[in-house]
PDB file of N, CA and C in Angstrom:
ATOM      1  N   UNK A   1     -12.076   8.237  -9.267  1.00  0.00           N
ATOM      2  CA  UNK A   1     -11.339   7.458  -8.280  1.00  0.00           C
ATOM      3  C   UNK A   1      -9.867   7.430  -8.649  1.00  0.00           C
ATOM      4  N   UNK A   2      -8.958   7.341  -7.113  1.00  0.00           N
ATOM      5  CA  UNK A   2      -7.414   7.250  -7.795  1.00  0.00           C
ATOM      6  C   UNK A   2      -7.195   5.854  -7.201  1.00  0.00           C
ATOM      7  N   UNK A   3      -6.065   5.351  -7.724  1.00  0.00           N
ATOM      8  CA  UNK A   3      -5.569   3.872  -6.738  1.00  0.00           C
ATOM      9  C   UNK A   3      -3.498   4.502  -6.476  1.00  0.00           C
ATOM     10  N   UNK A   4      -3.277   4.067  -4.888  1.00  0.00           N
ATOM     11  CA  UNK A   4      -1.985   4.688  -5.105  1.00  0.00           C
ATOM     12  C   UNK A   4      -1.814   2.835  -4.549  1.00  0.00           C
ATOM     13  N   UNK A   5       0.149   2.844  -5.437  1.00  0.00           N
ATOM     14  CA  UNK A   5       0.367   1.772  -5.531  1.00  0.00           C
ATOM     15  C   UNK A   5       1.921   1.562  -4.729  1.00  0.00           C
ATOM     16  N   UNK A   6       1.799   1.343  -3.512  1.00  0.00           N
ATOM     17  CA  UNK A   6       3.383   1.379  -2.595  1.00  0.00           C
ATOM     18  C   UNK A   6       4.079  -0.198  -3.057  1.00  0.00           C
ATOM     19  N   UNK A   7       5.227  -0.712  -3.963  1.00  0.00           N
ATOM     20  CA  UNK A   7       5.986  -1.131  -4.513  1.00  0.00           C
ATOM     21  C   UNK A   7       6.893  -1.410  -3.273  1.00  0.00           C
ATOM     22  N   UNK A   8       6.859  -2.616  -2.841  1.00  0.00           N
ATOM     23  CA  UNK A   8       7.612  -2.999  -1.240  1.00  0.00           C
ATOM     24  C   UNK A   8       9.015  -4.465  -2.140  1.00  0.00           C
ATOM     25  N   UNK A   9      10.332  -3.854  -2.195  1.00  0.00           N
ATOM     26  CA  UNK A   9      10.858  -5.124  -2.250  1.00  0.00           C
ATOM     27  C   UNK A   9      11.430  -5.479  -1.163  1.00  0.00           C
ATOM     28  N   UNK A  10      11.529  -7.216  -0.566  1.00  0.00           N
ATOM     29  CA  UNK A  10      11.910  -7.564   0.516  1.00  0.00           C
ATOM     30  C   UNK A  10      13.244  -8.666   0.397  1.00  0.00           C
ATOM     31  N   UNK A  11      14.041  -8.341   0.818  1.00  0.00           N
ATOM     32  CA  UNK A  11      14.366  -9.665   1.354  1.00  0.00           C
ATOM     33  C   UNK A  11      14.357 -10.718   1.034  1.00  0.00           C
ATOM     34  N   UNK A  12      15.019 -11.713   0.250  1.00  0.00           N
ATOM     35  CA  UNK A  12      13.941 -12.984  -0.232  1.00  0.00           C
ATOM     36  C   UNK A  12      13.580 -14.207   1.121  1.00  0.00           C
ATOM     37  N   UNK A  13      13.036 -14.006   1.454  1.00  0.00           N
ATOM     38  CA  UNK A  13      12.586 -15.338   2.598  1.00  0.00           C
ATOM     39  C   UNK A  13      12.175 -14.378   3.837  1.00  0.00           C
ATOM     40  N   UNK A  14      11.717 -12.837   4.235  1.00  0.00           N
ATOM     41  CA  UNK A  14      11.508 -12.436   4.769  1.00  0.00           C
ATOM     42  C   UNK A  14       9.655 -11.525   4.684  1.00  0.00           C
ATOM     43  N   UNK A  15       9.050 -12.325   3.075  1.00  0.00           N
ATOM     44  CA  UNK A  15       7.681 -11.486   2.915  1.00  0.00           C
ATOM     45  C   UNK A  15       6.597 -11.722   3.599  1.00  0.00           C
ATOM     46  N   UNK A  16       7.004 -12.611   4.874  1.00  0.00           N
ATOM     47  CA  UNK A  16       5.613 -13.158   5.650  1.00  0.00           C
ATOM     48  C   UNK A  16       6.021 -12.146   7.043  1.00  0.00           C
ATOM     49  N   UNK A  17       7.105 -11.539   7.054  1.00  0.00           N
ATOM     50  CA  UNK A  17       7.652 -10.788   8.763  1.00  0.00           C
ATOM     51  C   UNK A  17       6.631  -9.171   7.849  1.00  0.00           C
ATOM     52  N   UNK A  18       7.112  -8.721   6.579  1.00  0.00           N
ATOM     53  CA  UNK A  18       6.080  -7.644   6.174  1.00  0.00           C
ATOM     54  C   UNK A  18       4.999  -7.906   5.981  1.00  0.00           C
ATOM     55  N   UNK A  19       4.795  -9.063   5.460  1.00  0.00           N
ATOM     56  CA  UNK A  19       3.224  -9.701   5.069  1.00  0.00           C
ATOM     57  C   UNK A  19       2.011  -9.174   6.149  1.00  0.00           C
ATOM     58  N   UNK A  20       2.592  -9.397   7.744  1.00  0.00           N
ATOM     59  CA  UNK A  20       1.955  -9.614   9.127  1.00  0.00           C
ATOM     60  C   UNK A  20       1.433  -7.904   9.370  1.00  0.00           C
ATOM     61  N   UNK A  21       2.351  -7.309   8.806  1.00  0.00           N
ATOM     62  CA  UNK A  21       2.142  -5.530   9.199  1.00  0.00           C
ATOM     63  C   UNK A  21       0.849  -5.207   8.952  1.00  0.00           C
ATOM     64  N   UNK A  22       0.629  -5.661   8.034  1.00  0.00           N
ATOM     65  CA  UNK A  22      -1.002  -5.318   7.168  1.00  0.00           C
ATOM     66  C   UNK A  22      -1.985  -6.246   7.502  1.00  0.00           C
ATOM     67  N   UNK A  23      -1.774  -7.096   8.298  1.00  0.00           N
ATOM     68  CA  UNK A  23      -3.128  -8.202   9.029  1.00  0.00           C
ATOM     69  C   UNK A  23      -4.325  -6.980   9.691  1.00  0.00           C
ATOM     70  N   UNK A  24      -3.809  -6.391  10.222  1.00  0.00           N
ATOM     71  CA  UNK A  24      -4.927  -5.206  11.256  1.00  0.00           C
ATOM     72  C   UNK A  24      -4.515  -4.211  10.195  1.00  0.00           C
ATOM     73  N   UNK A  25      -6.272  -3.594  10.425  1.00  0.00           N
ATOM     74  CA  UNK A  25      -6.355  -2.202   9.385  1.00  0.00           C
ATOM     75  C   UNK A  25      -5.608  -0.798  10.269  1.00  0.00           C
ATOM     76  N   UNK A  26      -5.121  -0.401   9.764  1.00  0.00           N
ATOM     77  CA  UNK A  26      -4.316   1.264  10.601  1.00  0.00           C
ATOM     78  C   UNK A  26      -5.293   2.255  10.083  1.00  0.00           C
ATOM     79  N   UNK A  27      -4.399   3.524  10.165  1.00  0.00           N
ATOM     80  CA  UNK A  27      -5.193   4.306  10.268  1.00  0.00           C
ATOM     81  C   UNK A  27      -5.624   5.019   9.205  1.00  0.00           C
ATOM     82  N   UNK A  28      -5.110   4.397   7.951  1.00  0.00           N
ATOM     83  CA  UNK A  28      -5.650   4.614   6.397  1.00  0.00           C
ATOM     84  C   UNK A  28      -7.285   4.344   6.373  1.00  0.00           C
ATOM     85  N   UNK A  29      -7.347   3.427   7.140  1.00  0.00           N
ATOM     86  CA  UNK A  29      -9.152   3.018   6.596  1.00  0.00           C
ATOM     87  C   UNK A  29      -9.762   4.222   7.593  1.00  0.00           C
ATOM     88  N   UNK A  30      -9.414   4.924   8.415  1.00  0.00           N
ATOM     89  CA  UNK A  30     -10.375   5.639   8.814  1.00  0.00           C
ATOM     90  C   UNK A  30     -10.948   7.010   8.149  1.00  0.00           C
ATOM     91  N   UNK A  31     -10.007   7.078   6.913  1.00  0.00           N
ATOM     92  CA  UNK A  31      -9.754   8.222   6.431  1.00  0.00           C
ATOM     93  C   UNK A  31     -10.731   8.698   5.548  1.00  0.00           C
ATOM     94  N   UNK A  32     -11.502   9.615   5.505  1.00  0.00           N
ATOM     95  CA  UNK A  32     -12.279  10.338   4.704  1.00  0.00           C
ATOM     96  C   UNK A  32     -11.961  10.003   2.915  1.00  0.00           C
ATOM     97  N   UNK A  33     -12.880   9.221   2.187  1.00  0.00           N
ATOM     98  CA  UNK A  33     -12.966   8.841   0.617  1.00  0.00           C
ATOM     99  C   UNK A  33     -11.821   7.487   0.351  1.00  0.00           C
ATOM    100  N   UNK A  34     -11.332   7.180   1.993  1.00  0.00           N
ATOM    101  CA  UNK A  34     -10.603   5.767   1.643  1.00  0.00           C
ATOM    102  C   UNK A  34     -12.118   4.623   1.096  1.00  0.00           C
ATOM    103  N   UNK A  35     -11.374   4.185   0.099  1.00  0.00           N
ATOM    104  CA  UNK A  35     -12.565   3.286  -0.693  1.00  0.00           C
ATOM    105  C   UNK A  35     -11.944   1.658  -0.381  1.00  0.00           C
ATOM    106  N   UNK A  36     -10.391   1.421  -0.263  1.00  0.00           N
ATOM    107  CA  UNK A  36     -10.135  -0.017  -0.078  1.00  0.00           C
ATOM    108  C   UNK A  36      -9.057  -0.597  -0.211  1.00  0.00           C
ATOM    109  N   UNK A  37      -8.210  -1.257   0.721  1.00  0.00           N
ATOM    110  CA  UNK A  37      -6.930  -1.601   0.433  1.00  0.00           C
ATOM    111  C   UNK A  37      -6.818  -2.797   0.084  1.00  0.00           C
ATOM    112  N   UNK A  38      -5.787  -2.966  -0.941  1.00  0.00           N
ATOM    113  CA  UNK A  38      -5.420  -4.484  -1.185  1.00  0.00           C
ATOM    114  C   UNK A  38      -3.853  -4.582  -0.612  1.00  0.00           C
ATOM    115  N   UNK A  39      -3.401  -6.049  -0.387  1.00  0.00           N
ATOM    116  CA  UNK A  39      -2.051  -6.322  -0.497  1.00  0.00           C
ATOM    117  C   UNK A  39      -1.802  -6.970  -1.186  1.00  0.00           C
ATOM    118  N   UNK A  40      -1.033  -7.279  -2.436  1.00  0.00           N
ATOM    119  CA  UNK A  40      -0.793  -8.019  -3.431  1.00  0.00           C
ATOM    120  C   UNK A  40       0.810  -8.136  -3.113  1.00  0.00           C
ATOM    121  N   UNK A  41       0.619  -9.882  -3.048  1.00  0.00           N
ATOM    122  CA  UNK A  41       1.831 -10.584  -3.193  1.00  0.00           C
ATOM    123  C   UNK A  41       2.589 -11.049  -4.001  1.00  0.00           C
ATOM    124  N   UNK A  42       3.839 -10.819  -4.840  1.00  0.00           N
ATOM    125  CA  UNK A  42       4.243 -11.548  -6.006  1.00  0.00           C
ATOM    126  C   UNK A  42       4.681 -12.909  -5.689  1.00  0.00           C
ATOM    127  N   UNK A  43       4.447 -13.722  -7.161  1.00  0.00           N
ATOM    128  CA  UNK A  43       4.656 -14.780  -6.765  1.00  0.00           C
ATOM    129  C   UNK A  43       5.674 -15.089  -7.576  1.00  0.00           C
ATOM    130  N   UNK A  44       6.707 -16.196  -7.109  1.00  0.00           N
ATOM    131  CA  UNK A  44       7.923 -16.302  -8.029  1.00  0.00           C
ATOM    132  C   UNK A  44       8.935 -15.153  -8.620  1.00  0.00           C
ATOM    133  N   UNK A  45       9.247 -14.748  -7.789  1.00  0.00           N
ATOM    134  CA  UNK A  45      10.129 -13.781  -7.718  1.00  0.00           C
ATOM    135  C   UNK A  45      12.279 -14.572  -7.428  1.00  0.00           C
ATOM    136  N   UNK A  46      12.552 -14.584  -8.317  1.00  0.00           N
ATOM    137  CA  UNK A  46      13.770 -15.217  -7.391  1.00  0.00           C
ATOM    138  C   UNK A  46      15.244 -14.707  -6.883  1.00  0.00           C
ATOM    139  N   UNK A  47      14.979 -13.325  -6.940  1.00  0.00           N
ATOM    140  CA  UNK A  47      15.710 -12.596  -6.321  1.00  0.00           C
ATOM    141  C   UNK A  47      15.435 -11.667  -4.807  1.00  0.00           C
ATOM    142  N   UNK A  48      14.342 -11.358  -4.946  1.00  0.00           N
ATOM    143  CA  UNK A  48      13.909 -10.949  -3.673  1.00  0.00           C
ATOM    144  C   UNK A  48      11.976 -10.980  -3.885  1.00  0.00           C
ATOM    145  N   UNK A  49      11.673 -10.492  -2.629  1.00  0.00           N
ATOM    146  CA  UNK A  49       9.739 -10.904  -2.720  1.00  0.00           C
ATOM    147  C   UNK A  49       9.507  -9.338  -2.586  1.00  0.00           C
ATOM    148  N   UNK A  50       8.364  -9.316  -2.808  1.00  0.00           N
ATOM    149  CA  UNK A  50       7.508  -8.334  -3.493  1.00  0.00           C
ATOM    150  C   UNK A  50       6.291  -8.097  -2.829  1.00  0.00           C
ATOM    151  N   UNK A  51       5.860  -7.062  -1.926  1.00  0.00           N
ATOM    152  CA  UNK A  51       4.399  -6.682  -1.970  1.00  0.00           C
ATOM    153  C   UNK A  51       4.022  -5.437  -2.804  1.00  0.00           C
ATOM    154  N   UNK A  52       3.093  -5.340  -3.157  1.00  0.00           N
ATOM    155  CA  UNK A  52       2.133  -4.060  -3.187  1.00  0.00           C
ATOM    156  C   UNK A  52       1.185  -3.762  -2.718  1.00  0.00           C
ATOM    157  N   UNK A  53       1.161  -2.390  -1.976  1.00  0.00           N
ATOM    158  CA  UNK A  53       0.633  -2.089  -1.247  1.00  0.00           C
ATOM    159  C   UNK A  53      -1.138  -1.525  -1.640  1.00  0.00           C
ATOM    160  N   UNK A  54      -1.930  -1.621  -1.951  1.00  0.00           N
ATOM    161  CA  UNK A  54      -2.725  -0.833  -3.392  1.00  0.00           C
ATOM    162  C   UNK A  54      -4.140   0.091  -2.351  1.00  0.00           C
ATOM    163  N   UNK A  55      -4.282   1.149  -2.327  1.00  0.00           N
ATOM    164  CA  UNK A  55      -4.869   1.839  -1.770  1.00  0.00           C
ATOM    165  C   UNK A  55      -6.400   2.875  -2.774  1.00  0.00           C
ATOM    166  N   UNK A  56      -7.349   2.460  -2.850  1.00  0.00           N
ATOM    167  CA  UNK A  56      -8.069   3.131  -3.686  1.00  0.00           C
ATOM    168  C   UNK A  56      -9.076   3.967  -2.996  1.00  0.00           C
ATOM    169  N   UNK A  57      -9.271   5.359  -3.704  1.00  0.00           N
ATOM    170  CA  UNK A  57      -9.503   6.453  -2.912  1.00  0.00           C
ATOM    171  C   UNK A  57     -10.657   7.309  -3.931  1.00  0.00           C
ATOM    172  N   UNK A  58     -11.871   7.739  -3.004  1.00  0.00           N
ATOM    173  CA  UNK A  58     -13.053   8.284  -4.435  1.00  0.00           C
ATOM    174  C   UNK A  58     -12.304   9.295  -4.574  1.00  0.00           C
ATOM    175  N   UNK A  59     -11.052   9.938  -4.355  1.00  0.00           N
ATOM    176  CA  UNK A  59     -10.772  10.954  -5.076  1.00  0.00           C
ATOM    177  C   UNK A  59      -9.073  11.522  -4.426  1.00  0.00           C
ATOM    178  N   UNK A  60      -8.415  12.178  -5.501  1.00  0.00           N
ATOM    179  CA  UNK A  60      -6.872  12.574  -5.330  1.00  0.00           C
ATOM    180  C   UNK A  60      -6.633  13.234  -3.876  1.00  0.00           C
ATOM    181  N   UNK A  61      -8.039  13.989  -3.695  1.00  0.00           N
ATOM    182  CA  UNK A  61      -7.463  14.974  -2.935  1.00  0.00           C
ATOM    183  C   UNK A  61      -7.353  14.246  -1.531  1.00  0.00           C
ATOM    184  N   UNK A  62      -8.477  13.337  -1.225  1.00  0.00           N
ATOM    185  CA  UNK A  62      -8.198  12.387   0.177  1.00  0.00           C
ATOM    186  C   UNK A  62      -7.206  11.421   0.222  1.00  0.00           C
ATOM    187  N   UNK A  63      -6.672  11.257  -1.052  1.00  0.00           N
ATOM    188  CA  UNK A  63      -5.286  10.349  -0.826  1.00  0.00           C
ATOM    189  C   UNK A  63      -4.521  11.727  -0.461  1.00  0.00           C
ATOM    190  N   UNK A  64      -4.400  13.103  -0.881  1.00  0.00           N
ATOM    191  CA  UNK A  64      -2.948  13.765  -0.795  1.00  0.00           C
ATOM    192  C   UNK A  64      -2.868  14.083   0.678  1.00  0.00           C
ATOM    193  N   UNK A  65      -4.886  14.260   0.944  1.00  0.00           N
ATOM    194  CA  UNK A  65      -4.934  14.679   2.978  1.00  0.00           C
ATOM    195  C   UNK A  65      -4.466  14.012   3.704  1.00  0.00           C
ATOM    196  N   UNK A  66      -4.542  12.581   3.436  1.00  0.00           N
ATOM    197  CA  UNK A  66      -4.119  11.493   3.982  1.00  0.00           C
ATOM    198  C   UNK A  66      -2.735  11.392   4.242  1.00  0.00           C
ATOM    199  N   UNK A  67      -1.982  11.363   2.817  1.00  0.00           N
ATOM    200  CA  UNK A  67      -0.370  11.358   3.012  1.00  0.00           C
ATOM    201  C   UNK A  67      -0.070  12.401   3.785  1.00  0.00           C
ATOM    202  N   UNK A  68      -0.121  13.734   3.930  1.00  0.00           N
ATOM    203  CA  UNK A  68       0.039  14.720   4.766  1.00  0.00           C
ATOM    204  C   UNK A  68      -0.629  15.027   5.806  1.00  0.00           C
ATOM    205  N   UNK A  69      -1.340  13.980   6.363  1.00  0.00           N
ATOM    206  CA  UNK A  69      -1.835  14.204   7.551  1.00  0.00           C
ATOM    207  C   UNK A  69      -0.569  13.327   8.551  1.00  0.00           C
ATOM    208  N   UNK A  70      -0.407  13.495  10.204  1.00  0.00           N
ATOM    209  CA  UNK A  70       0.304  13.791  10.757  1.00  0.00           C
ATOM    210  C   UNK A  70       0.213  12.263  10.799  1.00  0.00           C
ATOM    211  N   UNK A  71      -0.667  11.470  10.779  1.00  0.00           N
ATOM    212  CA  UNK A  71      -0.729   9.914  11.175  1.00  0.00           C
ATOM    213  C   UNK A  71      -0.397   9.298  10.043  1.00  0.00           C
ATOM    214  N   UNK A  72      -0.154   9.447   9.117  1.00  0.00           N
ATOM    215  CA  UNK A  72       0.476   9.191   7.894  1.00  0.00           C
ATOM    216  C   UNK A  72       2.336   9.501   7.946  1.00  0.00           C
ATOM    217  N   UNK A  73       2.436  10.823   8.382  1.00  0.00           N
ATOM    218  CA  UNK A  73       3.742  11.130   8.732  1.00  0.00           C
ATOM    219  C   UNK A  73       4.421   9.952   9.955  1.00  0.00           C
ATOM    220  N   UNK A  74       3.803   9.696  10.721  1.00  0.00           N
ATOM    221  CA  UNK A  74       4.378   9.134  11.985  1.00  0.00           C
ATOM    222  C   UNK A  74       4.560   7.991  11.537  1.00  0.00           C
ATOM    223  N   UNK A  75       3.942   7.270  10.589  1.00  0.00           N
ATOM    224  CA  UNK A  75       3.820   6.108  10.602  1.00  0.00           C
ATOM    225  C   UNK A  75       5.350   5.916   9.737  1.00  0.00           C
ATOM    226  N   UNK A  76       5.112   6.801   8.556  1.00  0.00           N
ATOM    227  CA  UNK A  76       6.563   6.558   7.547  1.00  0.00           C
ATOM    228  C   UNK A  76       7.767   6.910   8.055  1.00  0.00           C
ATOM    229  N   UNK A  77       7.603   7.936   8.825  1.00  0.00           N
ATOM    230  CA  UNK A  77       8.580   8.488   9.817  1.00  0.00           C
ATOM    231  C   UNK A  77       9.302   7.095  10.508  1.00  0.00           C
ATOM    232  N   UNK A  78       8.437   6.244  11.109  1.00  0.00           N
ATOM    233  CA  UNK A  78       9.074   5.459  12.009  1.00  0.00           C
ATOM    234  C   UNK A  78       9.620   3.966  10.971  1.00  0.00           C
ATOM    235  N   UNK A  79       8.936   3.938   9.731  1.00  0.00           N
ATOM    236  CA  UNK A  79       9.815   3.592   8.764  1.00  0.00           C
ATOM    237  C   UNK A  79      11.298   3.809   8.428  1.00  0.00           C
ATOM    238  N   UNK A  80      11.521   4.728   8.339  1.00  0.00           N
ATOM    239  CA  UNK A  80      12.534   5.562   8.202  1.00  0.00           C
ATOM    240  C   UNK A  80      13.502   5.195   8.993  1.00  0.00           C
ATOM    241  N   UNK A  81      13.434   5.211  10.254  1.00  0.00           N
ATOM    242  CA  UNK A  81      14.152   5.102  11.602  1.00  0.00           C
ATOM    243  C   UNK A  81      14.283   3.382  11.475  1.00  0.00           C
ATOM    244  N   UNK A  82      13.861   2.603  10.845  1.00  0.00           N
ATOM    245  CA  UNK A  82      13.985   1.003  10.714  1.00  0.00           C
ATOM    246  C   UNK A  82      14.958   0.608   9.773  1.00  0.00           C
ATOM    247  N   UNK A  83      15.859   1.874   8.768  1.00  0.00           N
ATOM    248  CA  UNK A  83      16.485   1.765   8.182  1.00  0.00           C
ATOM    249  C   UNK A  83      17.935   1.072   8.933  1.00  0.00           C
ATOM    250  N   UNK A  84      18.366  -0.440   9.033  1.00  0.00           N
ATOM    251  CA  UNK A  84      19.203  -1.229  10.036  1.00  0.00           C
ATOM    252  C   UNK A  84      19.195  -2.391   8.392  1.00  0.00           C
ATOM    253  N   UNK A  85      20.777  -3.280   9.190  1.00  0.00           N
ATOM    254  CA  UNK A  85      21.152  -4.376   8.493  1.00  0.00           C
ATOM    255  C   UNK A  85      20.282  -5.061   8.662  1.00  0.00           C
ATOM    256  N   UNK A  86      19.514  -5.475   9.745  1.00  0.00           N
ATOM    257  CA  UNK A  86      18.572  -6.087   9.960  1.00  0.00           C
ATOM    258  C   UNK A  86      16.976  -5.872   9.617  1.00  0.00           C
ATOM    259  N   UNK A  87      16.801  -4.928   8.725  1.00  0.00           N
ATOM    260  CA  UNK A  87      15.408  -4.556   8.017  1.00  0.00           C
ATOM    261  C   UNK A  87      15.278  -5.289   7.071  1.00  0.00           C
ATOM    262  N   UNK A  88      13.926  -6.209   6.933  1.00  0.00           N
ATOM    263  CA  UNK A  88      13.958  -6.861   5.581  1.00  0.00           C
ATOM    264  C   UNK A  88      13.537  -6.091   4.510  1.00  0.00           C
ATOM    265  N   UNK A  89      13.268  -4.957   4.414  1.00  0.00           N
ATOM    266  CA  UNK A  89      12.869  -4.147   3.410  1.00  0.00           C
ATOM    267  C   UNK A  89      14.230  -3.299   2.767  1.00  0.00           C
ATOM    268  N   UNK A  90      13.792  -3.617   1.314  1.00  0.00           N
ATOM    269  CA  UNK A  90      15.355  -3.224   0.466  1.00  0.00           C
ATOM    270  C   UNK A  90      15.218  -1.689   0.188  1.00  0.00           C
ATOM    271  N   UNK A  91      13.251  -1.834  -0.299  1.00  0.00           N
ATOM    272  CA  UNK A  91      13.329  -0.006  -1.259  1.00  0.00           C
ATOM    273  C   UNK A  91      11.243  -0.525  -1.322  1.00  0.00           C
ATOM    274  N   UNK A  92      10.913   0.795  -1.644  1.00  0.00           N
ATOM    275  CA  UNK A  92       9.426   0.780  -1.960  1.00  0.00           C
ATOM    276  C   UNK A  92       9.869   2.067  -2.289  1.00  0.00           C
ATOM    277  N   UNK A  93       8.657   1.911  -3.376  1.00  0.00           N
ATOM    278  CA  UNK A  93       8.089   2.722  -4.501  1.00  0.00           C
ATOM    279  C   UNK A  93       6.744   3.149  -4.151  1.00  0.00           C
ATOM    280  N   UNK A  94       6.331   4.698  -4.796  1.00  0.00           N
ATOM    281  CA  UNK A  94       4.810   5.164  -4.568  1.00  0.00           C
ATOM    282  C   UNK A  94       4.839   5.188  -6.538  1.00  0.00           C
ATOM    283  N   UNK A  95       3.646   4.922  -6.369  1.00  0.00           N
ATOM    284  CA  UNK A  95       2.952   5.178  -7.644  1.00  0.00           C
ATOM    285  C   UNK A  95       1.416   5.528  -7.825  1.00  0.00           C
ATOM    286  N   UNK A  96       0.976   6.618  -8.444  1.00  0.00           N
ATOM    287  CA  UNK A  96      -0.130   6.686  -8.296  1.00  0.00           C
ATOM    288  C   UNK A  96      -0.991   6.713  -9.982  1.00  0.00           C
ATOM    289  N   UNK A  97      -2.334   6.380  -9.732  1.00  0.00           N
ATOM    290  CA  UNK A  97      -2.726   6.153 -10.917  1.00  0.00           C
ATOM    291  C   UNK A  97      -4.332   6.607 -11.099  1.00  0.00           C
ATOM    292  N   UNK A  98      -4.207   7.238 -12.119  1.00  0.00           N
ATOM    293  CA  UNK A  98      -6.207   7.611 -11.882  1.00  0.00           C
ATOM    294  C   UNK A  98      -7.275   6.301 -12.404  1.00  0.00           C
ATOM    295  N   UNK A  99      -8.005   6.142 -12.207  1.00  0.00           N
ATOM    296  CA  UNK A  99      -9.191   5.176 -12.324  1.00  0.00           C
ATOM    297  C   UNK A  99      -9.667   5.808 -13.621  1.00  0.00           C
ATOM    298  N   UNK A 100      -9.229   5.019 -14.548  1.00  0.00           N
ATOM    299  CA  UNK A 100      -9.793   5.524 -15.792  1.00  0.00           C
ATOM    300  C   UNK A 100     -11.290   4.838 -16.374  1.00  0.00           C
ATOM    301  N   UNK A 101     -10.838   3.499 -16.190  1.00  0.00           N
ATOM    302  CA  UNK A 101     -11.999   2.396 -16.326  1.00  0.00           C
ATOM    303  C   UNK A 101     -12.452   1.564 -15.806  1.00  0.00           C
ATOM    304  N   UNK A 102     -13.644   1.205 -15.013  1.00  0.00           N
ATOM    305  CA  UNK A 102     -13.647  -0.244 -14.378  1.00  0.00           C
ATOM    306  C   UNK A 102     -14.765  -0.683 -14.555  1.00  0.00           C
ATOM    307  N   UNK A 103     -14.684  -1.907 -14.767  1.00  0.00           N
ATOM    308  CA  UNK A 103     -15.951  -2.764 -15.179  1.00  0.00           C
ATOM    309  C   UNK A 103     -16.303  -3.941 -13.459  1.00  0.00           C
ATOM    310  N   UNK A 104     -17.418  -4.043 -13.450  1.00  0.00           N
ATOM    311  CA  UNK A 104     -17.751  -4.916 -12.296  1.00  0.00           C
ATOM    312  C   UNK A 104     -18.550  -5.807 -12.735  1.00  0.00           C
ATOM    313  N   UNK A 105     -19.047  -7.328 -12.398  1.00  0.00           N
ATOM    314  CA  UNK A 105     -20.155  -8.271 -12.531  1.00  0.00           C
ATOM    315  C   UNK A 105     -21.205  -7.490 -13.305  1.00  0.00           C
ATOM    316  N   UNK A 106     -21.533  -7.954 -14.324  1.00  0.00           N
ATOM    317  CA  UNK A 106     -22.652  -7.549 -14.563  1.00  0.00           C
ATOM    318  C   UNK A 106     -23.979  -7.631 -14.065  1.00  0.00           C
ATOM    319  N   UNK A 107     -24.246  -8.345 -13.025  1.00  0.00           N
ATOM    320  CA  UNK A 107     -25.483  -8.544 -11.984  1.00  0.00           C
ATOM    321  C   UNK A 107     -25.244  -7.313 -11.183  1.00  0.00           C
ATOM    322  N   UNK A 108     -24.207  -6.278 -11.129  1.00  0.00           N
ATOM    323  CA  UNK A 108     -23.898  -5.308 -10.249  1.00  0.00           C
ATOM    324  C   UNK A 108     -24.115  -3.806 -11.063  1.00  0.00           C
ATOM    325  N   UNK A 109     -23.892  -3.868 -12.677  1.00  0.00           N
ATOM    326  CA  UNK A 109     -24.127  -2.853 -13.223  1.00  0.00           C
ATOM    327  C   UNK A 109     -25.515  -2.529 -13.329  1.00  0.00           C
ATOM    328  N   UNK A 110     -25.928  -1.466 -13.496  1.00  0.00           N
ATOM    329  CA  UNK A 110     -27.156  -0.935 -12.985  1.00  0.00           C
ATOM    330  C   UNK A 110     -27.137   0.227 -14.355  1.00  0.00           C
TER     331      UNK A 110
END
């Protein structure tokens, strides 16, 4: 498994206008070996707010189909084009990471 990790800084008093983007699932969850998204919020931040975006995938190659598939493009694409004084988004980061270890409930290990 990989987990990719999109690094969102905002704005400070603007992380509930990005917060809302990610209420409805897009078109990441439809995607072949998508395993599960999180949004992780920082807390106490006092310069600007913080999401991460966290995307975990049974494997590299359906995260790379994904990013290069055309609905992936459109979507960042129109990111891009939001670049205005008025965007609460400063900068995001990709990071990706392989699943080296994970432990679950032990009523779940088998």
């Amino acid at each position: 498994m990989m987990k990719a990790v999109n690094t969102i800084r905002i704005k400070k008093g603007n992380v509930e206008e990005v917060l809302a983007r990610f209420q409805t699932p897009k078109s990441v969850h439809t995607f072949e070996g998508f395993v599960l998204m999180e949004v992780l919020k920082k807390e106490n931040s006092p310069e600007y707010d913080e999401l991460k975006i966290c995307t975990t995938w049974e494997e590299r190659k359906f995260f790379d189909e994904w990013l290069g598939s055309r609905a992936s493009q459109k979507t960042h694409d129109k990111k891009n084009e939001q670049k205005s004084a008025d965007n609460p988004i400063i900068s995001s980061q990709l990071t990706t990471f392989q699943v080296a270890i994970q432990h679950k409930p032990s009523k779940q290990e088998v």
